[in-house]
PDB file of N, CA and C in Angstrom:
ATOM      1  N   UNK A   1       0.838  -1.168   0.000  1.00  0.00           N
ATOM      2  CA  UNK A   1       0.000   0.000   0.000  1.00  0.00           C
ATOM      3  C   UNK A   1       0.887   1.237   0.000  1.00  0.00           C
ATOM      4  N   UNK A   2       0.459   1.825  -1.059  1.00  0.00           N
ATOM      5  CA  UNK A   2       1.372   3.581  -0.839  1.00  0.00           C
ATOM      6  C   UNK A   2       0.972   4.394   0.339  1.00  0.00           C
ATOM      7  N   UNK A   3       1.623   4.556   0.740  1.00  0.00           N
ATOM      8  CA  UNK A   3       1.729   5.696   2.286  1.00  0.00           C
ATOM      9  C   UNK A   3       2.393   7.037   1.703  1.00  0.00           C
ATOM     10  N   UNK A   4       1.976   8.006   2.589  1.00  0.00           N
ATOM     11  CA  UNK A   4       2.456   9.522   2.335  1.00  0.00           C
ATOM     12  C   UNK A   4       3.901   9.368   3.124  1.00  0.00           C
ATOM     13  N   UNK A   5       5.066   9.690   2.410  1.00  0.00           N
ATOM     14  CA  UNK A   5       6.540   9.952   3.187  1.00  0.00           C
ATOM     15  C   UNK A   5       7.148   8.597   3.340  1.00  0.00           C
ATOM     16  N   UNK A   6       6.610   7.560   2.323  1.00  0.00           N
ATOM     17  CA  UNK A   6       7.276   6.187   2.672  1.00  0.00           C
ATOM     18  C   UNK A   6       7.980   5.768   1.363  1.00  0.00           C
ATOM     19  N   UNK A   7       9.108   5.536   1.238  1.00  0.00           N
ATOM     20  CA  UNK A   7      10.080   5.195   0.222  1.00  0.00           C
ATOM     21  C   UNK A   7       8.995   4.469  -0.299  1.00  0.00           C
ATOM     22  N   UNK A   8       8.816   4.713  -2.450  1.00  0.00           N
ATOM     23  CA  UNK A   8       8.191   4.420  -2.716  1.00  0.00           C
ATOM     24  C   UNK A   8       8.514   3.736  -4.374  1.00  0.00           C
ATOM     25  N   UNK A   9       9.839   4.305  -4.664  1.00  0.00           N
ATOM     26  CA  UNK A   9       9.860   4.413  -6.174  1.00  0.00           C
ATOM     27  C   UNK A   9      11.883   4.547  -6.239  1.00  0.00           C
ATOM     28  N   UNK A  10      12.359   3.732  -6.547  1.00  0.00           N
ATOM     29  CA  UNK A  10      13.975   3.724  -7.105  1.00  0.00           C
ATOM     30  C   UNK A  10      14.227   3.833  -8.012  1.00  0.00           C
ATOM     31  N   UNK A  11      15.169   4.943  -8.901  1.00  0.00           N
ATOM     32  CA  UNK A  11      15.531   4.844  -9.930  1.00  0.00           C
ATOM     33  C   UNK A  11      16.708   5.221 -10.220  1.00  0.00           C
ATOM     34  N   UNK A  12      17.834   4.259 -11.032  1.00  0.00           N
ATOM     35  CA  UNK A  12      18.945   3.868 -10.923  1.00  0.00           C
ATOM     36  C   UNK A  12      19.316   4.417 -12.418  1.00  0.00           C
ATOM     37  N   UNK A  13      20.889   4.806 -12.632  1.00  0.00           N
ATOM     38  CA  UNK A  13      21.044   4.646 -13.796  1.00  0.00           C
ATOM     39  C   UNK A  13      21.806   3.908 -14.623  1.00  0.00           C
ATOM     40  N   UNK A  14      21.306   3.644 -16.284  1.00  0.00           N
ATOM     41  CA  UNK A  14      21.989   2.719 -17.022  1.00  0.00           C
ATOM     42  C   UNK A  14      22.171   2.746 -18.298  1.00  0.00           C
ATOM     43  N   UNK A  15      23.693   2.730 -18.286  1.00  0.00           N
ATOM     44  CA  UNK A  15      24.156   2.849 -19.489  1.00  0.00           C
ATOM     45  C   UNK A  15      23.766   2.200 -20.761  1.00  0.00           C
ATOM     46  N   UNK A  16      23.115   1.352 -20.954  1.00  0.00           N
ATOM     47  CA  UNK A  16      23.040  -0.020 -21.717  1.00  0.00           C
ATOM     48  C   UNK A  16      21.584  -0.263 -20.893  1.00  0.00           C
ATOM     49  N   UNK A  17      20.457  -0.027 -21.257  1.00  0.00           N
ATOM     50  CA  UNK A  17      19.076  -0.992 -20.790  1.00  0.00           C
ATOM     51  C   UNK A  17      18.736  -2.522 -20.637  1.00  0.00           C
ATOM     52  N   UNK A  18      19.285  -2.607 -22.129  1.00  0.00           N
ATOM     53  CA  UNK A  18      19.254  -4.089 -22.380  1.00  0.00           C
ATOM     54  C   UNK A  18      20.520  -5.000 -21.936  1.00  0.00           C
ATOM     55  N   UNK A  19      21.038  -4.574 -21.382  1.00  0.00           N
ATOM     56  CA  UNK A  19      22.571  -5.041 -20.504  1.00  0.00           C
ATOM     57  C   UNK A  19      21.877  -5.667 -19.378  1.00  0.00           C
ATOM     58  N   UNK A  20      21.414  -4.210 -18.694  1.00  0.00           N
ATOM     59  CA  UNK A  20      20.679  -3.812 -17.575  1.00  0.00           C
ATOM     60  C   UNK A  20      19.890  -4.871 -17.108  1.00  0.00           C
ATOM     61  N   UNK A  21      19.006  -5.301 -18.200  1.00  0.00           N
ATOM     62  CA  UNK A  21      17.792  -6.118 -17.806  1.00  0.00           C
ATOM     63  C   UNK A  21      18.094  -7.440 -17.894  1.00  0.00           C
ATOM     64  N   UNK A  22      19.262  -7.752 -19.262  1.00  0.00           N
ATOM     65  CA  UNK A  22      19.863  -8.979 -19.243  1.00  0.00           C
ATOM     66  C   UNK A  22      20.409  -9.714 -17.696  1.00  0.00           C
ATOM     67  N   UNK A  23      21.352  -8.671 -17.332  1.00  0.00           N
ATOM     68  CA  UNK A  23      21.447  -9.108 -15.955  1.00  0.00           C
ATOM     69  C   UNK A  23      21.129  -9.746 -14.981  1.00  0.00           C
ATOM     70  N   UNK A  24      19.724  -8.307 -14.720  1.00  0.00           N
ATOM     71  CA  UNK A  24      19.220  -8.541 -13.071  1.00  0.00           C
ATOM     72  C   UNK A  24      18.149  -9.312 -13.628  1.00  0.00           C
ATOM     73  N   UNK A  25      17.692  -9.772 -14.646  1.00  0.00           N
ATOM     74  CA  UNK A  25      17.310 -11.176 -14.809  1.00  0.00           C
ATOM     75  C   UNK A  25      17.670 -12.587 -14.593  1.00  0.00           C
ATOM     76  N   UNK A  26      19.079 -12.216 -15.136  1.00  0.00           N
ATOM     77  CA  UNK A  26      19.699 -14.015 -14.802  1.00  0.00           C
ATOM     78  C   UNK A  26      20.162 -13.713 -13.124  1.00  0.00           C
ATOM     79  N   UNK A  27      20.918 -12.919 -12.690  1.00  0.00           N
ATOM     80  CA  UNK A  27      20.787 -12.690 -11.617  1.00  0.00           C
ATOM     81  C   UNK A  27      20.301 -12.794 -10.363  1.00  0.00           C
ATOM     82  N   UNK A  28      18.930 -12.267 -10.506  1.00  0.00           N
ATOM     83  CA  UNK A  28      18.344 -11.620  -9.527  1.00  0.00           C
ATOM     84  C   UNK A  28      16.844 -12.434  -9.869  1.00  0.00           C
ATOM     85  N   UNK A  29      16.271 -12.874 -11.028  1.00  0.00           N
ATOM     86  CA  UNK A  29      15.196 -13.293 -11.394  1.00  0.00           C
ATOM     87  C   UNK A  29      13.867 -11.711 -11.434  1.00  0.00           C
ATOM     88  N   UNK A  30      14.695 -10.777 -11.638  1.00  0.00           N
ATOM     89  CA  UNK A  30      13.591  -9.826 -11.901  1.00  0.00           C
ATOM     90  C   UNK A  30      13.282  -9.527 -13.269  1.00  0.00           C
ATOM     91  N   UNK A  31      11.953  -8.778 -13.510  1.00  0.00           N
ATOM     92  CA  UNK A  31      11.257  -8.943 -14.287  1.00  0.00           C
ATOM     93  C   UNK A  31      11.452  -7.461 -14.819  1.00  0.00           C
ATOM     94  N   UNK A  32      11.315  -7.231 -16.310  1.00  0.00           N
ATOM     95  CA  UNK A  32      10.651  -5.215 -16.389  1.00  0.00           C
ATOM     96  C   UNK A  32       9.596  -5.079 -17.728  1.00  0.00           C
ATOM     97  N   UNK A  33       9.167  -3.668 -17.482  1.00  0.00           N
ATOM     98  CA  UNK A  33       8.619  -3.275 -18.547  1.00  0.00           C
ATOM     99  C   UNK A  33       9.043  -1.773 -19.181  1.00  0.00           C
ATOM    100  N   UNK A  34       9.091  -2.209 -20.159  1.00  0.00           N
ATOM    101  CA  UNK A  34       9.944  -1.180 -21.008  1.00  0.00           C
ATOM    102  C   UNK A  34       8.670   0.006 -21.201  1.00  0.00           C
ATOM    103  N   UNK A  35       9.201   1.075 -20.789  1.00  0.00           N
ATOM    104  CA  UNK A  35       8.734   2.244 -21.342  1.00  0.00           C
ATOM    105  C   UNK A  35       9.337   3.433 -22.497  1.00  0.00           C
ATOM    106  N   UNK A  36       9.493   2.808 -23.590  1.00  0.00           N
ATOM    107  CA  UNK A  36      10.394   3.424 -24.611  1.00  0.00           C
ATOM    108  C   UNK A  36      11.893   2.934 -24.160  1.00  0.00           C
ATOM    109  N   UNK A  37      12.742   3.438 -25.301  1.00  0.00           N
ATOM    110  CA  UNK A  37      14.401   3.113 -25.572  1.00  0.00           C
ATOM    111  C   UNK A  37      15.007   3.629 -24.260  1.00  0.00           C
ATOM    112  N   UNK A  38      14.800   4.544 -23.531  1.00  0.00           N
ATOM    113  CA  UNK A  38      15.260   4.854 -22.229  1.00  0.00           C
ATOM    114  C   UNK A  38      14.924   5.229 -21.075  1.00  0.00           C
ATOM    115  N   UNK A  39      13.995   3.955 -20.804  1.00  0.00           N
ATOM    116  CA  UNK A  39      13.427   3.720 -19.354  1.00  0.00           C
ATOM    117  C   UNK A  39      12.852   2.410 -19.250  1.00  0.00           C
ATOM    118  N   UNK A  40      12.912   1.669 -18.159  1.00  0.00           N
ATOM    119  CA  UNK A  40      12.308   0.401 -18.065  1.00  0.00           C
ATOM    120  C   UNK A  40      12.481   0.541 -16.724  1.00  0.00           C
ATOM    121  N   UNK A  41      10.745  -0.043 -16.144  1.00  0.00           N
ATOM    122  CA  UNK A  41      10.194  -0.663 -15.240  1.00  0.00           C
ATOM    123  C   UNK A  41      10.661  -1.660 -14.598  1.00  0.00           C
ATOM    124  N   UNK A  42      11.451  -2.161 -13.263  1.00  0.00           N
ATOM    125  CA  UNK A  42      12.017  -3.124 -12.540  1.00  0.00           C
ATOM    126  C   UNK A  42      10.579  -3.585 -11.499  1.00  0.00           C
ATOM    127  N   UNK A  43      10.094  -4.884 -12.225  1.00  0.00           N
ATOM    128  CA  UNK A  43       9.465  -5.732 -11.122  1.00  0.00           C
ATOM    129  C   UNK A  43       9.992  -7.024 -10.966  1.00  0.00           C
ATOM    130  N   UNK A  44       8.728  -7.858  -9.413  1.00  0.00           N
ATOM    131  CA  UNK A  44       9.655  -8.779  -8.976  1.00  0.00           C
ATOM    132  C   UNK A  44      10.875  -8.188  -8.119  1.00  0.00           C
ATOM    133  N   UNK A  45      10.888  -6.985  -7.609  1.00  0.00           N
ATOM    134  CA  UNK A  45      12.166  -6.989  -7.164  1.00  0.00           C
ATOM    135  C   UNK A  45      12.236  -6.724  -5.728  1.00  0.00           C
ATOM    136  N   UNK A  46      11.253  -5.908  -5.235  1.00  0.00           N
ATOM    137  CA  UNK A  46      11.058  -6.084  -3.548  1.00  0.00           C
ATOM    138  C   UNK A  46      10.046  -4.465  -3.669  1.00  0.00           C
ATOM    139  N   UNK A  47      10.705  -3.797  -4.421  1.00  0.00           N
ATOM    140  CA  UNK A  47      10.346  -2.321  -4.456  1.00  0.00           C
ATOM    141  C   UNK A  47      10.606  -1.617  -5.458  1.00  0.00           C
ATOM    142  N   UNK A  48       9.452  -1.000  -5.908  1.00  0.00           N
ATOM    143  CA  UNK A  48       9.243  -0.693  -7.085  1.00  0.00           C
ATOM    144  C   UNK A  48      10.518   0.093  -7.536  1.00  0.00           C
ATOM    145  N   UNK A  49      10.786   0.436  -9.024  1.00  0.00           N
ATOM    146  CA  UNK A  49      11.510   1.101  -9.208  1.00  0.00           C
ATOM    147  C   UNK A  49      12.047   0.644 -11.004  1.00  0.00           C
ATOM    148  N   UNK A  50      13.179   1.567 -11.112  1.00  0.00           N
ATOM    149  CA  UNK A  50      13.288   1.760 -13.350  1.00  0.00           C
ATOM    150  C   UNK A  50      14.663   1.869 -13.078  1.00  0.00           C
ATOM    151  N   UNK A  51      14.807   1.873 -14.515  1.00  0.00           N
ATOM    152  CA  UNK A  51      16.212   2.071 -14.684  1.00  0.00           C
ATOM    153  C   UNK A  51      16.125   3.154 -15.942  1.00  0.00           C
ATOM    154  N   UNK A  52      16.939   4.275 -15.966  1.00  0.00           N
ATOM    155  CA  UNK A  52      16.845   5.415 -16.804  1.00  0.00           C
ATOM    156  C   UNK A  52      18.126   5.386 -17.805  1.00  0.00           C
ATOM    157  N   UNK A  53      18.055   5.591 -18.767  1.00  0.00           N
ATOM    158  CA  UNK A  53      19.440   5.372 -19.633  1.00  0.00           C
ATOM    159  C   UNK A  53      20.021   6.812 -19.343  1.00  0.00           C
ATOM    160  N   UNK A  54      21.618   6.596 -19.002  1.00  0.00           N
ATOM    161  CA  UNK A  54      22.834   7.516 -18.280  1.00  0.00           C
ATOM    162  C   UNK A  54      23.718   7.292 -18.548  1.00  0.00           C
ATOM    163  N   UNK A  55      24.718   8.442 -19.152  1.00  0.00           N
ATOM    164  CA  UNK A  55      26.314   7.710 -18.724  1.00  0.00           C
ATOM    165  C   UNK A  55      26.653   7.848 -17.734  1.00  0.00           C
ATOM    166  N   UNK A  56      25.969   8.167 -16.606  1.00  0.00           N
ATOM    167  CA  UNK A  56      26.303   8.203 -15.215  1.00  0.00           C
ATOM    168  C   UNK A  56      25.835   6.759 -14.590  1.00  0.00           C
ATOM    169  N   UNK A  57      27.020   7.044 -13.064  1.00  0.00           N
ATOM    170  CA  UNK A  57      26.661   5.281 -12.499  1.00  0.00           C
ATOM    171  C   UNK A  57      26.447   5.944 -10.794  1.00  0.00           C
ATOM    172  N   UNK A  58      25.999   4.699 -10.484  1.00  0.00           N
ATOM    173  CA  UNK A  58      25.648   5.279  -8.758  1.00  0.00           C
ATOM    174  C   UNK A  58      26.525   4.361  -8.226  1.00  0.00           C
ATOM    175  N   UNK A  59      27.545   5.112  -7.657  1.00  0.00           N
ATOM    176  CA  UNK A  59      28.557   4.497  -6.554  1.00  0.00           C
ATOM    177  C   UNK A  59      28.721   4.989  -5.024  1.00  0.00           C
ATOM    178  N   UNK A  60      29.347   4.173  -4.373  1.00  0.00           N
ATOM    179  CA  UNK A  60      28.951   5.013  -3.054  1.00  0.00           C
ATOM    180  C   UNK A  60      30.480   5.823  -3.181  1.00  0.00           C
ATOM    181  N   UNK A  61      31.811   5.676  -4.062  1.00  0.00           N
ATOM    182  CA  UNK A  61      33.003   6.614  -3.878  1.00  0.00           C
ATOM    183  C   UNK A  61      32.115   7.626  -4.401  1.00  0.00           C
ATOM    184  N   UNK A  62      31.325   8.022  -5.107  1.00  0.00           N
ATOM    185  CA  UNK A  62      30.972   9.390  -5.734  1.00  0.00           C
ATOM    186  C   UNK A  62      29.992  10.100  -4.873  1.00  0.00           C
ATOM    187  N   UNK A  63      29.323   8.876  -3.794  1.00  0.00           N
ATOM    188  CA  UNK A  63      28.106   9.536  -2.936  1.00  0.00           C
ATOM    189  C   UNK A  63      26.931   9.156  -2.732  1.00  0.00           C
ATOM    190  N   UNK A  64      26.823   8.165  -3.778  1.00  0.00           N
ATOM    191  CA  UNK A  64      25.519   7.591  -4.111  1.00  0.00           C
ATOM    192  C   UNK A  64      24.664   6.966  -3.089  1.00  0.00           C
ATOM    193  N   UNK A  65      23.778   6.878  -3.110  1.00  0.00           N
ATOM    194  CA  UNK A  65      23.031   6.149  -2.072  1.00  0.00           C
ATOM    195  C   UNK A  65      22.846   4.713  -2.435  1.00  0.00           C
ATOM    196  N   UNK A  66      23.691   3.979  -1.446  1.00  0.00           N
ATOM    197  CA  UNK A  66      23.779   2.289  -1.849  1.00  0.00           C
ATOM    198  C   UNK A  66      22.223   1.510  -1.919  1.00  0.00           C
ATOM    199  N   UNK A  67      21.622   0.680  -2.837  1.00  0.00           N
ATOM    200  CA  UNK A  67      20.793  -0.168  -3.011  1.00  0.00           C
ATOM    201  C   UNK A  67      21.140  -1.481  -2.280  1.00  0.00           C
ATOM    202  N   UNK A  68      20.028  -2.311  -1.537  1.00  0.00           N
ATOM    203  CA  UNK A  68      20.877  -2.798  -0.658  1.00  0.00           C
ATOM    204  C   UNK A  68      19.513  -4.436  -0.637  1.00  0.00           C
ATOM    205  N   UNK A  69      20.028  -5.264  -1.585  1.00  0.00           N
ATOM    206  CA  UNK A  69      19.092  -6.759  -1.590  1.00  0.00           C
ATOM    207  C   UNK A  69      19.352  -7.621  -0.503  1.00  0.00           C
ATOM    208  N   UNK A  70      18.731  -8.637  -0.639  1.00  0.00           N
ATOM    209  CA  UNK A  70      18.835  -9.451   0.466  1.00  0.00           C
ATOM    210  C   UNK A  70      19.245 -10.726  -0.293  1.00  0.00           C
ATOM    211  N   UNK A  71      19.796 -11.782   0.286  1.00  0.00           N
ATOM    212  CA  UNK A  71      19.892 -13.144   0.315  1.00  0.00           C
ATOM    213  C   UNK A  71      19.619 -13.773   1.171  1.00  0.00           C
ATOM    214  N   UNK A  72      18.879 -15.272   0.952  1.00  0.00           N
ATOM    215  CA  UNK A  72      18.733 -16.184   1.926  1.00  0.00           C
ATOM    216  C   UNK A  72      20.153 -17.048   1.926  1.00  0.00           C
ATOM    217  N   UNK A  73      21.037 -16.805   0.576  1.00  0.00           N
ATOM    218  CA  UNK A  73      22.018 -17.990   0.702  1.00  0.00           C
ATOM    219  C   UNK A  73      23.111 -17.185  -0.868  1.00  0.00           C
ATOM    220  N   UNK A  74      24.039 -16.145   0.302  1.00  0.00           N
ATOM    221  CA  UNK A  74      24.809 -15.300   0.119  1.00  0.00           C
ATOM    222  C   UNK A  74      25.860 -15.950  -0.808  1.00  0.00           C
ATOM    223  N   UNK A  75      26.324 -16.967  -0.535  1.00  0.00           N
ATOM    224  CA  UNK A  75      27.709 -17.320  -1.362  1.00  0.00           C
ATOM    225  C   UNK A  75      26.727 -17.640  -3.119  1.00  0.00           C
ATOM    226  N   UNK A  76      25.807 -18.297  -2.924  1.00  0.00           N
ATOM    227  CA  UNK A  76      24.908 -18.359  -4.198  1.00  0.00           C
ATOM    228  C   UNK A  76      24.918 -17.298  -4.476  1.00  0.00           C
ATOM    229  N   UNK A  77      24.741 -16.262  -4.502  1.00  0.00           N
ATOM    230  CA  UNK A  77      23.624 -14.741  -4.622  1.00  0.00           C
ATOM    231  C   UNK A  77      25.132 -14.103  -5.267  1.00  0.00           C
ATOM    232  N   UNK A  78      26.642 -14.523  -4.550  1.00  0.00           N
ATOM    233  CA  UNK A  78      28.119 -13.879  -5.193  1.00  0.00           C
ATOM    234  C   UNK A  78      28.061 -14.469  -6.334  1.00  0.00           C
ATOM    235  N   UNK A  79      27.839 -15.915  -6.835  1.00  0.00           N
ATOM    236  CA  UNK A  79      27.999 -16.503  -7.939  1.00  0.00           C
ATOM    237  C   UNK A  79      27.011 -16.412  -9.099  1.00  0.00           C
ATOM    238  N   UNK A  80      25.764 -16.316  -8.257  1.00  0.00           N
ATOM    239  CA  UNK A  80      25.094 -15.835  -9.639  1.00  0.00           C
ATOM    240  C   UNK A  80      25.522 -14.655 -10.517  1.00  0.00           C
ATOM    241  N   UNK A  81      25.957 -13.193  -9.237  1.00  0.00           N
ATOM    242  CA  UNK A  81      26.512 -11.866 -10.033  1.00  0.00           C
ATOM    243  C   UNK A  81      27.429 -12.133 -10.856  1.00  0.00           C
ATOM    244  N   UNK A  82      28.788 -13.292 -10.600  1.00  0.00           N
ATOM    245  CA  UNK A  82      29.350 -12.928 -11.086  1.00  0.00           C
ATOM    246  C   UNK A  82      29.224 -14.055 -12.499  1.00  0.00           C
ATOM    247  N   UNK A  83      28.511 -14.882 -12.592  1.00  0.00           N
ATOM    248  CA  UNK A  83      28.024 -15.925 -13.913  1.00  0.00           C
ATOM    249  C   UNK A  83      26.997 -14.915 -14.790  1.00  0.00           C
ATOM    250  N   UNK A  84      26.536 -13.955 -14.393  1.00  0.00           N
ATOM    251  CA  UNK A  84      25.492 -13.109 -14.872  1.00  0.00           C
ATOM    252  C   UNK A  84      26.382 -11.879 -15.543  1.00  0.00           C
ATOM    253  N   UNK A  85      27.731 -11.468 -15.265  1.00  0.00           N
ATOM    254  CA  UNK A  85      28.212 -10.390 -15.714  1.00  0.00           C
ATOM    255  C   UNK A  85      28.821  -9.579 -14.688  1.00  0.00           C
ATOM    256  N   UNK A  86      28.417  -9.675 -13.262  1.00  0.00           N
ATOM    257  CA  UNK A  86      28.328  -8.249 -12.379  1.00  0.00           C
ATOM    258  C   UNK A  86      30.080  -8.718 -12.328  1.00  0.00           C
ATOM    259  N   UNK A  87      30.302  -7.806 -11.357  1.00  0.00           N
ATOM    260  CA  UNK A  87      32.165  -7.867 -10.800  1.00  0.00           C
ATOM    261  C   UNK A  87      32.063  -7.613  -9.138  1.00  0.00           C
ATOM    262  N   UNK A  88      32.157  -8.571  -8.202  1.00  0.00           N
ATOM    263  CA  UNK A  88      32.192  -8.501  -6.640  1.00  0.00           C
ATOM    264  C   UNK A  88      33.381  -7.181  -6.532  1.00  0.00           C
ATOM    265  N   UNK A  89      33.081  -6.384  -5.790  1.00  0.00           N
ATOM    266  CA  UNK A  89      34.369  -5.177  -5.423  1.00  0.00           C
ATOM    267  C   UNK A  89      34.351  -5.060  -3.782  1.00  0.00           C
ATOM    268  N   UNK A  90      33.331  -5.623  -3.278  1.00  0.00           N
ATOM    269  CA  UNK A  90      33.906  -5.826  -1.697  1.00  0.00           C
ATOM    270  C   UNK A  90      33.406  -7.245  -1.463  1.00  0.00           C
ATOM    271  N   UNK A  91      34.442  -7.938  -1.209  1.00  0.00           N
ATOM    272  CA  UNK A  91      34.218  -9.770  -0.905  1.00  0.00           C
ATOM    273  C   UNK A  91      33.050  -9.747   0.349  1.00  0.00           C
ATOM    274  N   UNK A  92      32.885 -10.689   0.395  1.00  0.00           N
ATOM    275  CA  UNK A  92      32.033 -11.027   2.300  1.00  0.00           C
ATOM    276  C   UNK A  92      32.473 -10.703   2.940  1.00  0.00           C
ATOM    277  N   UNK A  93      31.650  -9.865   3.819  1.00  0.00           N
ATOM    278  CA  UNK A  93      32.173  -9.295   5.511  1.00  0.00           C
ATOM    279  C   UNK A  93      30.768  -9.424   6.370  1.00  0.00           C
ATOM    280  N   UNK A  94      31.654  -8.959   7.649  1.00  0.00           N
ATOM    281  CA  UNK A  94      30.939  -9.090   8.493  1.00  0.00           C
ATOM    282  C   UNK A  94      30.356  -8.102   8.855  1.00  0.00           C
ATOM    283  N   UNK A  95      29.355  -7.532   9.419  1.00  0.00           N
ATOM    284  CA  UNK A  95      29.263  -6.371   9.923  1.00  0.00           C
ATOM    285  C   UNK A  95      27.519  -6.286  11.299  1.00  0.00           C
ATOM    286  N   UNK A  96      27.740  -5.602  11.596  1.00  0.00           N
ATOM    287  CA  UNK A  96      26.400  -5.589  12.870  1.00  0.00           C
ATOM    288  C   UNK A  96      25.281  -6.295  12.513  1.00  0.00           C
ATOM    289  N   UNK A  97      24.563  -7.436  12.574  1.00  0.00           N
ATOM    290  CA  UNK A  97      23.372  -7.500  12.270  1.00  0.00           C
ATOM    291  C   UNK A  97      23.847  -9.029  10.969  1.00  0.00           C
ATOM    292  N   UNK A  98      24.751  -8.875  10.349  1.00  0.00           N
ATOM    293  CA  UNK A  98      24.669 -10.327   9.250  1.00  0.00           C
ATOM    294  C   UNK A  98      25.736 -10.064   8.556  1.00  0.00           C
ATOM    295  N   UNK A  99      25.660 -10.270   7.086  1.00  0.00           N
ATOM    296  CA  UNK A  99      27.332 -10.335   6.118  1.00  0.00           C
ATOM    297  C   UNK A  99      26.736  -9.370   5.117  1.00  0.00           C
ATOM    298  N   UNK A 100      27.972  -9.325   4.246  1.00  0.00           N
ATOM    299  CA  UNK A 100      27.470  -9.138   2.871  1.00  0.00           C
ATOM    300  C   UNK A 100      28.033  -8.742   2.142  1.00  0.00           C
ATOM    301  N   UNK A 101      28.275  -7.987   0.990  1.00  0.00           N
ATOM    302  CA  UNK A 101      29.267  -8.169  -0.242  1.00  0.00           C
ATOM    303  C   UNK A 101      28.468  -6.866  -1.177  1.00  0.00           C
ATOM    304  N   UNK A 102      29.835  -6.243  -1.826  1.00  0.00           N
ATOM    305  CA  UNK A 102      29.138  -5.459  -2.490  1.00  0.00           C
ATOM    306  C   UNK A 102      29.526  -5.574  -4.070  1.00  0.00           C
ATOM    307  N   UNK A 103      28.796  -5.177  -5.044  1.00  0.00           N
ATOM    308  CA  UNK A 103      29.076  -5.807  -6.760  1.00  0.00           C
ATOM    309  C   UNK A 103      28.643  -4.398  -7.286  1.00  0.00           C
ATOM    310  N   UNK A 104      29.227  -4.557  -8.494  1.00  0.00           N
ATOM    311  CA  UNK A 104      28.803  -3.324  -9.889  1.00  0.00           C
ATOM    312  C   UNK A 104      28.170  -4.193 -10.966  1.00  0.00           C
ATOM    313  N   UNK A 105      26.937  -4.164 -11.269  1.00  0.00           N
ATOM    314  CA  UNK A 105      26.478  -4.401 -12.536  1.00  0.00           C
ATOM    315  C   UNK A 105      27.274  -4.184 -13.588  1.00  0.00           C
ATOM    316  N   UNK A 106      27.185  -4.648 -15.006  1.00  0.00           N
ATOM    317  CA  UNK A 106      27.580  -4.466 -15.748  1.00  0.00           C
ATOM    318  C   UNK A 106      28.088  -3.146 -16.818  1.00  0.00           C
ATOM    319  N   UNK A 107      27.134  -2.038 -16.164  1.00  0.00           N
ATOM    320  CA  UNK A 107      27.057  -1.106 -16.690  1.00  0.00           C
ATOM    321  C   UNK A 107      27.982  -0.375 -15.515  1.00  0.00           C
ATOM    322  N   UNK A 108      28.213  -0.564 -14.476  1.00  0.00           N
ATOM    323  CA  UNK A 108      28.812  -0.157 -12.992  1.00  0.00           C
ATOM    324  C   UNK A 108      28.892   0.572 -12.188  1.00  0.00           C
ATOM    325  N   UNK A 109      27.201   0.312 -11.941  1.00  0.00           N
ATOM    326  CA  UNK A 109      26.466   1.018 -10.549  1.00  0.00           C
ATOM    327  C   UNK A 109      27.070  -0.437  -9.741  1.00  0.00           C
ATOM    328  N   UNK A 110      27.127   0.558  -8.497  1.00  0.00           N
ATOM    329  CA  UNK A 110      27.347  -0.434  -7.412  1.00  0.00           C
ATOM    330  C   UNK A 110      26.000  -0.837  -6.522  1.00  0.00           C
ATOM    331  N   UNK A 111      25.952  -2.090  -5.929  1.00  0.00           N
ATOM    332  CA  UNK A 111      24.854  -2.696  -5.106  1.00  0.00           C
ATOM    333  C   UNK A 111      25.608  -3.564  -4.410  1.00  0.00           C
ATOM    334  N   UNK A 112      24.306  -3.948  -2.938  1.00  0.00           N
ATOM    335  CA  UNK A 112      25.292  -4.650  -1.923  1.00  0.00           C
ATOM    336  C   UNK A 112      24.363  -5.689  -1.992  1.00  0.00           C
ATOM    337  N   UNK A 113      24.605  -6.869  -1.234  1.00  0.00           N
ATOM    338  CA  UNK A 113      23.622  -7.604  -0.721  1.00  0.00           C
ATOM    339  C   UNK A 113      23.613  -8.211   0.767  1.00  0.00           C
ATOM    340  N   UNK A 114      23.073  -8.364   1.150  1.00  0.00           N
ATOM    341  CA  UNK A 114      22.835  -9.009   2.699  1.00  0.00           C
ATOM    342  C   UNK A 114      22.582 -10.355   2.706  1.00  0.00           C
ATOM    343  N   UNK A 115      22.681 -10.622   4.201  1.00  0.00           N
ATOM    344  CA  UNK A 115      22.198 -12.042   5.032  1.00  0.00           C
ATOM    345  C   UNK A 115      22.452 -11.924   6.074  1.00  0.00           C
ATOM    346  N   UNK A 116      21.495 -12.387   7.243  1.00  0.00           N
ATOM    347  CA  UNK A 116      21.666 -13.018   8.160  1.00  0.00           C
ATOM    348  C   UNK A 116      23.335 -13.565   8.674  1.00  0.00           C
ATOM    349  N   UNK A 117      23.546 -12.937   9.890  1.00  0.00           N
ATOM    350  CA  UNK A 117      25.037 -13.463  10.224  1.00  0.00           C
ATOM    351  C   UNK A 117      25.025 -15.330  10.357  1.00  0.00           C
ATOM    352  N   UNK A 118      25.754 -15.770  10.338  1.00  0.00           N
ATOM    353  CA  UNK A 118      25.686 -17.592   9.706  1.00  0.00           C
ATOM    354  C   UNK A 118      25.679 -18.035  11.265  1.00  0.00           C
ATOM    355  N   UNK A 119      24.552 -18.943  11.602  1.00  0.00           N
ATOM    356  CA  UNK A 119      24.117 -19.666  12.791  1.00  0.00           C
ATOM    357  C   UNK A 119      25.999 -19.962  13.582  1.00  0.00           C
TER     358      UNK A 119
END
């Protein structure tokens, strides 16, 4: 349900659309819908959101505000990125609360992913 003042809508940028979607498809198993040559719709993904064609990338060295998925089963979730195209740039760590690892898509925005710290 949409709420007033509640994160509602992400939009990322990408060099390459069809890179883009190639990806976080094999990837991630998400889904989109194209709205013309430079914009597409990201569903399936937890929270709504597009991808806008840019030669700009969202990193956190430049400032960016990190995108941040989840895994139930983290070492899978490294291998799919990197059988899918992405490039791991911070391995597994540990940190307050669970692990996690951060990757650049193909086009090379950066994203992290999570889990649960290991029983």
């Amino acid at each position: 349900m949409k709420e007033t003042g509640k994160i509602n809508y992400v939009e990322i940028p990408s060099r390459d659309i069809e890179t883009t979607k190639a990806f976080f498809a094999s990837a991630f198993g998400w889904s989109f819908v194209d709205y013309g040559p430079d914009y597409v719709a990201i569903e399936n993904a937890g929270l709504d959101g597009g991808f806008y064609k840019s030669d700009k990338i969202a990193s956190t060295e430049s400032g960016s505000v990190l995108v941040v998925l989840y895994s139930s089963g983290l070492e899978t979730t490294v291998n799919n990125v990197i059988s899918s195209g992405g490039r791991v740039v911070q391995d597994i760590f540990d940190f307050p609360g669970g692990r996690r690892f951060h990757f650049t898509d193909p086009n090379g925005n950066e994203f992290a992913v999570w889990s649960e710290p290991n029983p």
